[in-house]
C-alpha atoms as a PDB file:
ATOM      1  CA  UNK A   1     -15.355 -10.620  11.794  1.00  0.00           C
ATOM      2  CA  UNK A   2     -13.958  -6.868  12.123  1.00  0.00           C
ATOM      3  CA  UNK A   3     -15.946  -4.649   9.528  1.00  0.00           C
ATOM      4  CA  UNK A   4     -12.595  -3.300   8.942  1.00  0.00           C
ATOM      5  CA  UNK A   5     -11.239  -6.528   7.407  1.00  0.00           C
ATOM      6  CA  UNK A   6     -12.746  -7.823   4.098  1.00  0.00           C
ATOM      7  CA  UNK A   7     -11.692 -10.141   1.874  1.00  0.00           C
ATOM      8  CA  UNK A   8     -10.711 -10.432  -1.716  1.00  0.00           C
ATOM      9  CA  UNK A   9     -10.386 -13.284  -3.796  1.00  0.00           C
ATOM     10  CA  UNK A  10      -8.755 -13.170  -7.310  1.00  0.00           C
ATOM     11  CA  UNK A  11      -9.299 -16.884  -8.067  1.00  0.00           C
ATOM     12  CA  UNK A  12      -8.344 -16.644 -12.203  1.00  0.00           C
ATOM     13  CA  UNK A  13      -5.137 -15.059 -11.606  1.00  0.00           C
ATOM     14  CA  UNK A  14      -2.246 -17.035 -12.603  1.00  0.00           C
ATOM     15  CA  UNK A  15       0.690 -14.368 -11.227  1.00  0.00           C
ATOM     16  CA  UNK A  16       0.934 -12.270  -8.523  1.00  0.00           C
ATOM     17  CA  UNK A  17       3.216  -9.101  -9.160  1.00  0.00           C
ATOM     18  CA  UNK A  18       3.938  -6.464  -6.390  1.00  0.00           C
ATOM     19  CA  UNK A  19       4.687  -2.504  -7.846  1.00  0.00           C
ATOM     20  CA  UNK A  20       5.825   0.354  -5.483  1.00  0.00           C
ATOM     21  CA  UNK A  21       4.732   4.334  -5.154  1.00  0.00           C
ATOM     22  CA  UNK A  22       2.890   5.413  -8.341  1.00  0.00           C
ATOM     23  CA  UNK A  23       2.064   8.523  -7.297  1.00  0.00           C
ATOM     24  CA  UNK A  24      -0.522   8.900  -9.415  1.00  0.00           C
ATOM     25  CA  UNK A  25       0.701   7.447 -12.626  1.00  0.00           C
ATOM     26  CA  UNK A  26      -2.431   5.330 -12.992  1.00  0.00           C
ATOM     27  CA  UNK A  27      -1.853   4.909 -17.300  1.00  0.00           C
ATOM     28  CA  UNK A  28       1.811   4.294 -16.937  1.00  0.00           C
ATOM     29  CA  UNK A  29       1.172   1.311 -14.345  1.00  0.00           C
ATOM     30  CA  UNK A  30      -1.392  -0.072 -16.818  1.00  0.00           C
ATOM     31  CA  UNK A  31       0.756   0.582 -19.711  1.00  0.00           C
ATOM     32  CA  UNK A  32       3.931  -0.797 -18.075  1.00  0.00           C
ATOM     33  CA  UNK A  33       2.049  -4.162 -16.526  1.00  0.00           C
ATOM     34  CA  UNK A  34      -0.379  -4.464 -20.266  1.00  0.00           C
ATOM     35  CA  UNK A  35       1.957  -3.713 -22.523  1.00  0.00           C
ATOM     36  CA  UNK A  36       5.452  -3.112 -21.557  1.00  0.00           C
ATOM     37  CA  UNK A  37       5.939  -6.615 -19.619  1.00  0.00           C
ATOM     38  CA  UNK A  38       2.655  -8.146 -21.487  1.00  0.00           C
ATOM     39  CA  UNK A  39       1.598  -9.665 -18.730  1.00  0.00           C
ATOM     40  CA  UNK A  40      -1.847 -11.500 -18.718  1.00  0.00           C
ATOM     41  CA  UNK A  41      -3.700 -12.938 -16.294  1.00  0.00           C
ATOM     42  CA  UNK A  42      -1.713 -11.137 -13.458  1.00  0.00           C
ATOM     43  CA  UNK A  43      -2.850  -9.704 -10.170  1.00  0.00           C
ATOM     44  CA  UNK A  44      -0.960  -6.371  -9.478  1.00  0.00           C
ATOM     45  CA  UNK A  45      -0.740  -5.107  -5.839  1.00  0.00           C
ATOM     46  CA  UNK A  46       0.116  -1.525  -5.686  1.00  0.00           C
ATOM     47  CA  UNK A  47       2.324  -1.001  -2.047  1.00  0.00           C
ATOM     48  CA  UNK A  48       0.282   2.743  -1.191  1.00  0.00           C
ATOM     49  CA  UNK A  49       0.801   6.048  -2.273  1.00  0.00           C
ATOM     50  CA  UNK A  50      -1.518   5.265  -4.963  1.00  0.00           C
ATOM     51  CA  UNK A  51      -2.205   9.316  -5.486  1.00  0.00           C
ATOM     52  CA  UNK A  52      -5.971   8.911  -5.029  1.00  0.00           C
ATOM     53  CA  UNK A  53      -7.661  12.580  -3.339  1.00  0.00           C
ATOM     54  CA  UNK A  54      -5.280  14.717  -5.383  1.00  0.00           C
ATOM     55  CA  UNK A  55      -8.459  15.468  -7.608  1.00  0.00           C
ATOM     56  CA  UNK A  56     -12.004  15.053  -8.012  1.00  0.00           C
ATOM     57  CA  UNK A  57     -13.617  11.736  -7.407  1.00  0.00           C
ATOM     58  CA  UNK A  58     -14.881  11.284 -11.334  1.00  0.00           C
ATOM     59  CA  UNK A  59     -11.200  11.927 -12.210  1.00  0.00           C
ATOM     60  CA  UNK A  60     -10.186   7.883 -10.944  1.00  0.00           C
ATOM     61  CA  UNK A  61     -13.509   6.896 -12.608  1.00  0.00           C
ATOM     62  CA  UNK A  62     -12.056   8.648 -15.828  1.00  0.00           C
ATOM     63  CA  UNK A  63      -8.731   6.602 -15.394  1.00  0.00           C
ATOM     64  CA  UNK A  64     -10.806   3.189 -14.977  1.00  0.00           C
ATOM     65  CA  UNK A  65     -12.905   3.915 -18.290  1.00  0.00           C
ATOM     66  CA  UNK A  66      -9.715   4.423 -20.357  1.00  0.00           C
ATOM     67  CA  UNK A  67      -7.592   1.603 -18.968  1.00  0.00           C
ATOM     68  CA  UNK A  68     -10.120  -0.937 -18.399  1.00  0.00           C
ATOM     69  CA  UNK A  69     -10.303  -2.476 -21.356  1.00  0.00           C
ATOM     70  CA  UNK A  70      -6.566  -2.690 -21.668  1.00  0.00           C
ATOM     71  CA  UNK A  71      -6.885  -5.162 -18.454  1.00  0.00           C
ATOM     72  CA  UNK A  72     -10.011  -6.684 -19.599  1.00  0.00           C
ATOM     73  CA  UNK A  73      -8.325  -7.773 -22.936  1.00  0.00           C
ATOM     74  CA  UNK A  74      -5.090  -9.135 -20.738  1.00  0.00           C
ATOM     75  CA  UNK A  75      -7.134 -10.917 -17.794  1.00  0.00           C
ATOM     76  CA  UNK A  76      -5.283  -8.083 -15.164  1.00  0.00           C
ATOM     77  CA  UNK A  77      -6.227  -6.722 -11.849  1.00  0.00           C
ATOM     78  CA  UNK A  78      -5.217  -4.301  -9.809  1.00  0.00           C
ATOM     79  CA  UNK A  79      -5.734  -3.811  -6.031  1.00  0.00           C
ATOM     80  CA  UNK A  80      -4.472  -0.765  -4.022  1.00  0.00           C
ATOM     81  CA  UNK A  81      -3.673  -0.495  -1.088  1.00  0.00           C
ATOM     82  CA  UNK A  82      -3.257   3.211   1.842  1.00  0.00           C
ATOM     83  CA  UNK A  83       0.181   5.281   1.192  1.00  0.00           C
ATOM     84  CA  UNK A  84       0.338   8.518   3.307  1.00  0.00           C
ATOM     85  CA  UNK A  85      -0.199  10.372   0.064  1.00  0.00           C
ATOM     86  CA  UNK A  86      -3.829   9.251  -0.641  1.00  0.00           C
ATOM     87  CA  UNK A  87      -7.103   9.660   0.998  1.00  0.00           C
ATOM     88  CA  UNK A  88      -7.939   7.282   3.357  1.00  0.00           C
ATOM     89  CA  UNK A  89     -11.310   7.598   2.974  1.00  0.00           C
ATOM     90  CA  UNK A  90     -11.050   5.833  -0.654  1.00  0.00           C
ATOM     91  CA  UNK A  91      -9.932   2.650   1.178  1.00  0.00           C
ATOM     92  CA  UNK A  92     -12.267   2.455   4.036  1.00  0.00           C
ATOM     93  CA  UNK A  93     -15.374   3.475   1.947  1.00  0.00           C
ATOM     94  CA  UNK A  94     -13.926   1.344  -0.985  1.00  0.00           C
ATOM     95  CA  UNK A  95     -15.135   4.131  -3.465  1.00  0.00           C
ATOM     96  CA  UNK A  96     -13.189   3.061  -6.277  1.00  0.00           C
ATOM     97  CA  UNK A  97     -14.352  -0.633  -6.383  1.00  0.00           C
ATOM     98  CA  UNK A  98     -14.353  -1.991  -9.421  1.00  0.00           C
ATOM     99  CA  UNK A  99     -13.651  -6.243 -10.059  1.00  0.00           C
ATOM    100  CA  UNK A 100     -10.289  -5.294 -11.975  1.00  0.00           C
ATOM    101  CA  UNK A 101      -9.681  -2.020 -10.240  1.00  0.00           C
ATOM    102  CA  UNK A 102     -10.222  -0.984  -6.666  1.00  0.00           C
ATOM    103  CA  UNK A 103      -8.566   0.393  -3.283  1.00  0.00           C
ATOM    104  CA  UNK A 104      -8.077  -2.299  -0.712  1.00  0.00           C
ATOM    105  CA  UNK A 105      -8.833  -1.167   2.868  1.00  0.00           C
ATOM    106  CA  UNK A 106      -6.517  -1.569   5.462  1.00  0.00           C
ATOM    107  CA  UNK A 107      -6.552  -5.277   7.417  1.00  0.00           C
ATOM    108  CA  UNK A 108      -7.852  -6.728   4.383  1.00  0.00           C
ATOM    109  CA  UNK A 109      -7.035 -10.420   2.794  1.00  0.00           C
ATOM    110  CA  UNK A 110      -6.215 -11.188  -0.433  1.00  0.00           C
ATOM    111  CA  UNK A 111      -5.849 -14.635  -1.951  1.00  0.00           C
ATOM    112  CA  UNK A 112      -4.598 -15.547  -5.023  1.00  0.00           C
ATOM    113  CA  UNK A 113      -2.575 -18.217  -6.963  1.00  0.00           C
ATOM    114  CA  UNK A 114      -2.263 -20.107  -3.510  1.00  0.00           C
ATOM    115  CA  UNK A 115      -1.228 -17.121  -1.395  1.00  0.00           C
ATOM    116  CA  UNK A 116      -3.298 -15.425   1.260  1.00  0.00           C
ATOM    117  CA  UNK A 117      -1.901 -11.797   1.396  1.00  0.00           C
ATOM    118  CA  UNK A 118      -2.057  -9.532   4.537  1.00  0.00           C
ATOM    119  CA  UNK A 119      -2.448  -5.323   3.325  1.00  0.00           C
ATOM    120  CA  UNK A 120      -1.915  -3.114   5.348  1.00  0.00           C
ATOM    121  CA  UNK A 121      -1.732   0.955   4.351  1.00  0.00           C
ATOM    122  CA  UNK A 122      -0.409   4.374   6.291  1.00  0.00           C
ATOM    123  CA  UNK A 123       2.757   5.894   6.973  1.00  0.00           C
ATOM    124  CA  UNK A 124       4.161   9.480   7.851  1.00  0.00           C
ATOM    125  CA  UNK A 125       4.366  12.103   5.023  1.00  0.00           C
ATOM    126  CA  UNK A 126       7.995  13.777   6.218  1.00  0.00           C
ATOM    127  CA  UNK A 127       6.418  16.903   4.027  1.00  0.00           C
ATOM    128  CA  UNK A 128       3.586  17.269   5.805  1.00  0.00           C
ATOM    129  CA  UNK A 129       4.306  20.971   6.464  1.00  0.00           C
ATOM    130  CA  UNK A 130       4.515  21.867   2.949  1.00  0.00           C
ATOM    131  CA  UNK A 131       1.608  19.830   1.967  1.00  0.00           C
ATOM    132  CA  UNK A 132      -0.041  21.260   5.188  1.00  0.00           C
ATOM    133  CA  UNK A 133       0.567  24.690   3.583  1.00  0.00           C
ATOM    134  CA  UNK A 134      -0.585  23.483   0.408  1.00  0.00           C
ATOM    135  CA  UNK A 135      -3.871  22.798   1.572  1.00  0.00           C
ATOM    136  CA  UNK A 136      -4.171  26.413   3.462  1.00  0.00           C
ATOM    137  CA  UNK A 137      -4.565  27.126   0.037  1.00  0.00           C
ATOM    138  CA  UNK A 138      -7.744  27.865  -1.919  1.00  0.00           C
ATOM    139  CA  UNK A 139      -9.034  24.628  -3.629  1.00  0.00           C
ATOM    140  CA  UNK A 140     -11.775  21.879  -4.409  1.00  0.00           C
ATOM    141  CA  UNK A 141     -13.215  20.480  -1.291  1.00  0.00           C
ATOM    142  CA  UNK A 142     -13.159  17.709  -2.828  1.00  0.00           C
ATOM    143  CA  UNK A 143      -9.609  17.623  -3.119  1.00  0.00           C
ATOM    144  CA  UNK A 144      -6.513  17.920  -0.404  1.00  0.00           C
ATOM    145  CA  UNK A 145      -2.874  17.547  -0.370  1.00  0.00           C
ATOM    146  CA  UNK A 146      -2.975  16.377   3.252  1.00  0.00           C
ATOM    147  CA  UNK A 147      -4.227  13.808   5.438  1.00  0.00           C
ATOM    148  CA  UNK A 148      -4.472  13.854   9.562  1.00  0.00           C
ATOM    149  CA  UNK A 149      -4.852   9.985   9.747  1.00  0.00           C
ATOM    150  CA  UNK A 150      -2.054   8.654   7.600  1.00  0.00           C
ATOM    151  CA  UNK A 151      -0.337   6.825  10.391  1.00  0.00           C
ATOM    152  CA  UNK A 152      -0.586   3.266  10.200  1.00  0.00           C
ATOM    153  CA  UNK A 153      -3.301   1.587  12.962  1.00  0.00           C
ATOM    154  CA  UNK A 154      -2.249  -1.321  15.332  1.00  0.00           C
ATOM    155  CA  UNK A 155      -5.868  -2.866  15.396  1.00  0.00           C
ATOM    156  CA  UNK A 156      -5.632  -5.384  17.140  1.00  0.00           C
ATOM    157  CA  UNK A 157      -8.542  -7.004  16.997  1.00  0.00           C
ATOM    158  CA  UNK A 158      -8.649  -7.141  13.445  1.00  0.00           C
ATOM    159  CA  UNK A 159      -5.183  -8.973  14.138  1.00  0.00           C
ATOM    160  CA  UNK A 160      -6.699 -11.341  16.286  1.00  0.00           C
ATOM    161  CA  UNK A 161      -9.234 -12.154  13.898  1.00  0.00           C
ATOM    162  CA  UNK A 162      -6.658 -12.567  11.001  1.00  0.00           C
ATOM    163  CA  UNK A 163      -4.670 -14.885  13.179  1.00  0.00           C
ATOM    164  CA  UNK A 164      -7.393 -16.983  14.322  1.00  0.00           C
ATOM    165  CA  UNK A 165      -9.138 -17.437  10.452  1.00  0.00           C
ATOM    166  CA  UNK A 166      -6.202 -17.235   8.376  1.00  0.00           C
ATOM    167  CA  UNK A 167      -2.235 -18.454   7.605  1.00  0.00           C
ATOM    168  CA  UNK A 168      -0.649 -15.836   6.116  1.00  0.00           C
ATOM    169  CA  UNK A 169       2.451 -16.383   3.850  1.00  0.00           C
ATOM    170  CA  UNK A 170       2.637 -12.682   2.429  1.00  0.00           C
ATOM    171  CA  UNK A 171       2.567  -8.992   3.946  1.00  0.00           C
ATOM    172  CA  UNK A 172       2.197  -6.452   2.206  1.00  0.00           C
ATOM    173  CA  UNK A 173       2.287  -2.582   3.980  1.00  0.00           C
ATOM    174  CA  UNK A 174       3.359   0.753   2.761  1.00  0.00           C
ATOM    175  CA  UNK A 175       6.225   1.403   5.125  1.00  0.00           C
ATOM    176  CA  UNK A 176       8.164  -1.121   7.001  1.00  0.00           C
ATOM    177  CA  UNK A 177       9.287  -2.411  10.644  1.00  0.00           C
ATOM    178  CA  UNK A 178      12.366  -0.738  12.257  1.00  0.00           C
ATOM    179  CA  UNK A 179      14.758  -3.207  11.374  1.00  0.00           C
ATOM    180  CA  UNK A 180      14.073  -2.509   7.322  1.00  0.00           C
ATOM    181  CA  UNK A 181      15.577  -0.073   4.953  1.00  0.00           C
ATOM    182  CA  UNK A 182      15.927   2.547   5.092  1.00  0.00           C
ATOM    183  CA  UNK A 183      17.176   3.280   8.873  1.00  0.00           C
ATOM    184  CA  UNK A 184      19.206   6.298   8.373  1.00  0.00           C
ATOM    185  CA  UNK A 185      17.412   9.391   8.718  1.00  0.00           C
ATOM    186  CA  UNK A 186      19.701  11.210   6.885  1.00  0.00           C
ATOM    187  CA  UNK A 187      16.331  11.976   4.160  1.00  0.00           C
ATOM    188  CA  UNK A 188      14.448  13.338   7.282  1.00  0.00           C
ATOM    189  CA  UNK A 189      17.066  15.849   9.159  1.00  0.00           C
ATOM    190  CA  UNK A 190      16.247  18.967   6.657  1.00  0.00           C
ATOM    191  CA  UNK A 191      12.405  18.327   7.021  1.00  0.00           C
ATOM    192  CA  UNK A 192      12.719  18.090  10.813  1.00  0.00           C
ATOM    193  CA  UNK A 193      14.262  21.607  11.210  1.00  0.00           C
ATOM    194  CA  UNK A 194      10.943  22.848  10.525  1.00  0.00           C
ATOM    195  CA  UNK A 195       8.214  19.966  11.707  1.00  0.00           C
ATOM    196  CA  UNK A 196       9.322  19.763  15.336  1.00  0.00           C
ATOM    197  CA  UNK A 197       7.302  16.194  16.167  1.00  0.00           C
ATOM    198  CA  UNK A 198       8.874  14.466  12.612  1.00  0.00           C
ATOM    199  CA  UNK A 199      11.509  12.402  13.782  1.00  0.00           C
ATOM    200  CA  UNK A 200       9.102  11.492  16.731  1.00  0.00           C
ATOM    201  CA  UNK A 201       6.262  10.361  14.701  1.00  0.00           C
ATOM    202  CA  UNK A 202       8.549   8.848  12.177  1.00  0.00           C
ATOM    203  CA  UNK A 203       9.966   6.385  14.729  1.00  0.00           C
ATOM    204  CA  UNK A 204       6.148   5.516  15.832  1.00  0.00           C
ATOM    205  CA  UNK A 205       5.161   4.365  12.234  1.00  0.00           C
ATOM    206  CA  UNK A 206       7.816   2.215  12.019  1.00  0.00           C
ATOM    207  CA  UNK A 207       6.907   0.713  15.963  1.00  0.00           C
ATOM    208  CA  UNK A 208       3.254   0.247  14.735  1.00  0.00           C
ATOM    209  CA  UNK A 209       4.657  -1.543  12.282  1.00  0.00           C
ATOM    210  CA  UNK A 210       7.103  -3.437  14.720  1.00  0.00           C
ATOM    211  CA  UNK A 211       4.093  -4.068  16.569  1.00  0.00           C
ATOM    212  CA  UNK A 212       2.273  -6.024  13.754  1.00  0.00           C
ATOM    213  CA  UNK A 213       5.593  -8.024  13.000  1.00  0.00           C
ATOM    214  CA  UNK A 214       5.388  -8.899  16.441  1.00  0.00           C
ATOM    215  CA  UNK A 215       1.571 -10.153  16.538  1.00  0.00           C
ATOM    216  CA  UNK A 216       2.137 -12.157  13.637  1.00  0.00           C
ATOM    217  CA  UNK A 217       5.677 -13.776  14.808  1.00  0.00           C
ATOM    218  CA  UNK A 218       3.554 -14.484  17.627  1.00  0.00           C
ATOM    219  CA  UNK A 219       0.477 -16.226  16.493  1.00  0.00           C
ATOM    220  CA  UNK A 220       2.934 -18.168  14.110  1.00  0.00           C
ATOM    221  CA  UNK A 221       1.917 -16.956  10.638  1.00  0.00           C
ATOM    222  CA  UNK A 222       4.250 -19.267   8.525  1.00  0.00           C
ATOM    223  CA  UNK A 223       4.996 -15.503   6.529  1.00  0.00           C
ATOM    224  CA  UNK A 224       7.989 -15.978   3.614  1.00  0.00           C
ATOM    225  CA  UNK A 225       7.507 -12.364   1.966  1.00  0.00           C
ATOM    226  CA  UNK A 226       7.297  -8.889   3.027  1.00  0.00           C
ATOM    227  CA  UNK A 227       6.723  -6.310   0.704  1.00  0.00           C
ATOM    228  CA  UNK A 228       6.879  -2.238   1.005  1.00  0.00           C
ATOM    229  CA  UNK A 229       7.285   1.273  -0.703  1.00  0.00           C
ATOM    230  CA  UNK A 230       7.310   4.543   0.994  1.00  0.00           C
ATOM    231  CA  UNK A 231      10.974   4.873   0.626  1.00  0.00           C
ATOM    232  CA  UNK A 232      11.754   4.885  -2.853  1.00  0.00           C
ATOM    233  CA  UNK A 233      14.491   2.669  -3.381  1.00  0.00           C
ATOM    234  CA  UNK A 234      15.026  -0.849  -3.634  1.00  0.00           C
ATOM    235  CA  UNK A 235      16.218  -3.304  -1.360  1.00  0.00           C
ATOM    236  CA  UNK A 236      15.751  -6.663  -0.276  1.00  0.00           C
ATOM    237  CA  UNK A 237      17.129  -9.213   3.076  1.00  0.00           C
ATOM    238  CA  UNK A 238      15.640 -12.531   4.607  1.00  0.00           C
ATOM    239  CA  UNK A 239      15.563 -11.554   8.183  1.00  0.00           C
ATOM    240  CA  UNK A 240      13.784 -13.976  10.776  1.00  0.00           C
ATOM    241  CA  UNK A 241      13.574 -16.454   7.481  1.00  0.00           C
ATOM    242  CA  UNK A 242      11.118 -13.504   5.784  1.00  0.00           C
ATOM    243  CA  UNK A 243      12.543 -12.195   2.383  1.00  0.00           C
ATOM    244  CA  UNK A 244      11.435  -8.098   3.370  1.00  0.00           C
ATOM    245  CA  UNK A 245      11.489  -6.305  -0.620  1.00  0.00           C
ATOM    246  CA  UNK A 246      11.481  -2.545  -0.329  1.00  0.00           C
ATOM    247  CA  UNK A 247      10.246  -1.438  -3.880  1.00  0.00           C
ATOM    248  CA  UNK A 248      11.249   1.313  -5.625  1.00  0.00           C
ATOM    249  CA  UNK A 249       8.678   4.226  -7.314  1.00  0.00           C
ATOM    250  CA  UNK A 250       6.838   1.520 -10.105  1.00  0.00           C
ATOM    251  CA  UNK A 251       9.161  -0.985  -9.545  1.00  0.00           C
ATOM    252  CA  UNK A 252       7.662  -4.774  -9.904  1.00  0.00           C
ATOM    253  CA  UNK A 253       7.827  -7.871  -8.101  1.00  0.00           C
ATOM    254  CA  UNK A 254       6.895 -10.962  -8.837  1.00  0.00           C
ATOM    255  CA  UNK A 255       5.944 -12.800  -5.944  1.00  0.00           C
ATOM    256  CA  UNK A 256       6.499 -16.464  -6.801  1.00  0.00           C
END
């Protein structure tokens, strides 16, 4: 088995909900899932751009002290998976791992409430410059605004293994094949004018992403849903008998 791909099994939970971007919003997530909606019981799956390498490592620790016992008392977890705006590094190394709160790393399996769940993290930040300039700045090295390897990763071994062990019904990835929402790149034309390899790059996330549809398709993964963020809207289709769900910034999804 790839030491990329681990898996995670959440064998109390009793729902399965799906939340876009939170961009950081750690205590509104836990608020809105705890309290808000009063869900119990519930495994939340967080679709990237989490927000985690913005500050110091003990800051996420922080967040998990305060908001722990909010899912201890309800029975909730939380798993997180890769956006372009967090540190990869906190998914492959796992350093916030914690039973009811942790980052997933990419090409990992989660199962739950009769569902075996395919994560996959990464996309392209279209502000890279100014974040790029951001993090010309003075600041914590322990912190960054930026990271190199956001792009998604075809690994294909890790696919091969995942086809091989596992029947996936449920994908869930921070951005989306070409044939999603959003297509336009209406969003992207002002950022381009001053990133000359944007539009480029762009359409090679969405081809990785193309490619792992295709390896899947292929290998016959009986997959139903499709979830995403990235985009920040909402929108869903059944395409290829898959029900794709683009989620908006801490919109959730129950995946039923």
């Amino acid at each position: 088995m790839s030491n990329k791909m681990r898996t995670f099994n959440y064998t109390d939970a009793k729902c399965i909900v799906i939340c876009g971007d939170i961009h950081g919003d750690f205590e509104e997530m836990v608020f809105k899932l705890c309290v808000q909606y009063g869900m119990t019981d519930t495994l939340l799956i967080v679709a990237g751009d989490c927000g985690f390498g913005f500050e110091k490592p003990g800051y996420y620790e922080q967040i998990f002290s305060k908001v722990s016992r909010r899912l201890t008392k309800a029975n909730n977890w939380i798993a997180m998976i890769r956006g372009n705006h967090d540190d990869p590094t906190y998914f492959q190394e796992q350093r916030i791992n914690h039973e009811r709160f942790r980052c997933v790393p990419d090409y990992s399996i989660v199962t739950a409430c009769g569902h075996t769940i395919l994560c996959i993290g990464g996309a392209i930040s279209i502000d890279r410059t100014y974040r790029l300039a951001a993090d010309s700045r003075p600041h914590s090295a322990q912190t960054a605004y930026y990271w190199a390897d956001e792009m998604p990763r075809f690994d294909e071994k890790a696919l091969a293994e995942i086809n091989a062990k596992y029947k996936i019904d449920t994908v869930i990835t921070h951005t989306a094949p070409s044939f999603c929402e959003l297509i336009t790149k209406d969003g992207l034309m002002g950022w381009a004018t001053r990133d000359a390899t944007l539009l480029e790059d762009c359409e090679r996330e969405r081809a990785i992403l193309d490619q792992i549809f295709g390896s899947l398709l292929e290998a016959g993964q009986p997959i139903t849903h499709w979830y995403y963020g990235h985009f920040h809207q909402s929108w869903s289709a059944t395409i290829n008998g898959i029900l794709f769900s683009m989620l908006d910034i801490m919109e959730f999804k129950e995946l039923r």
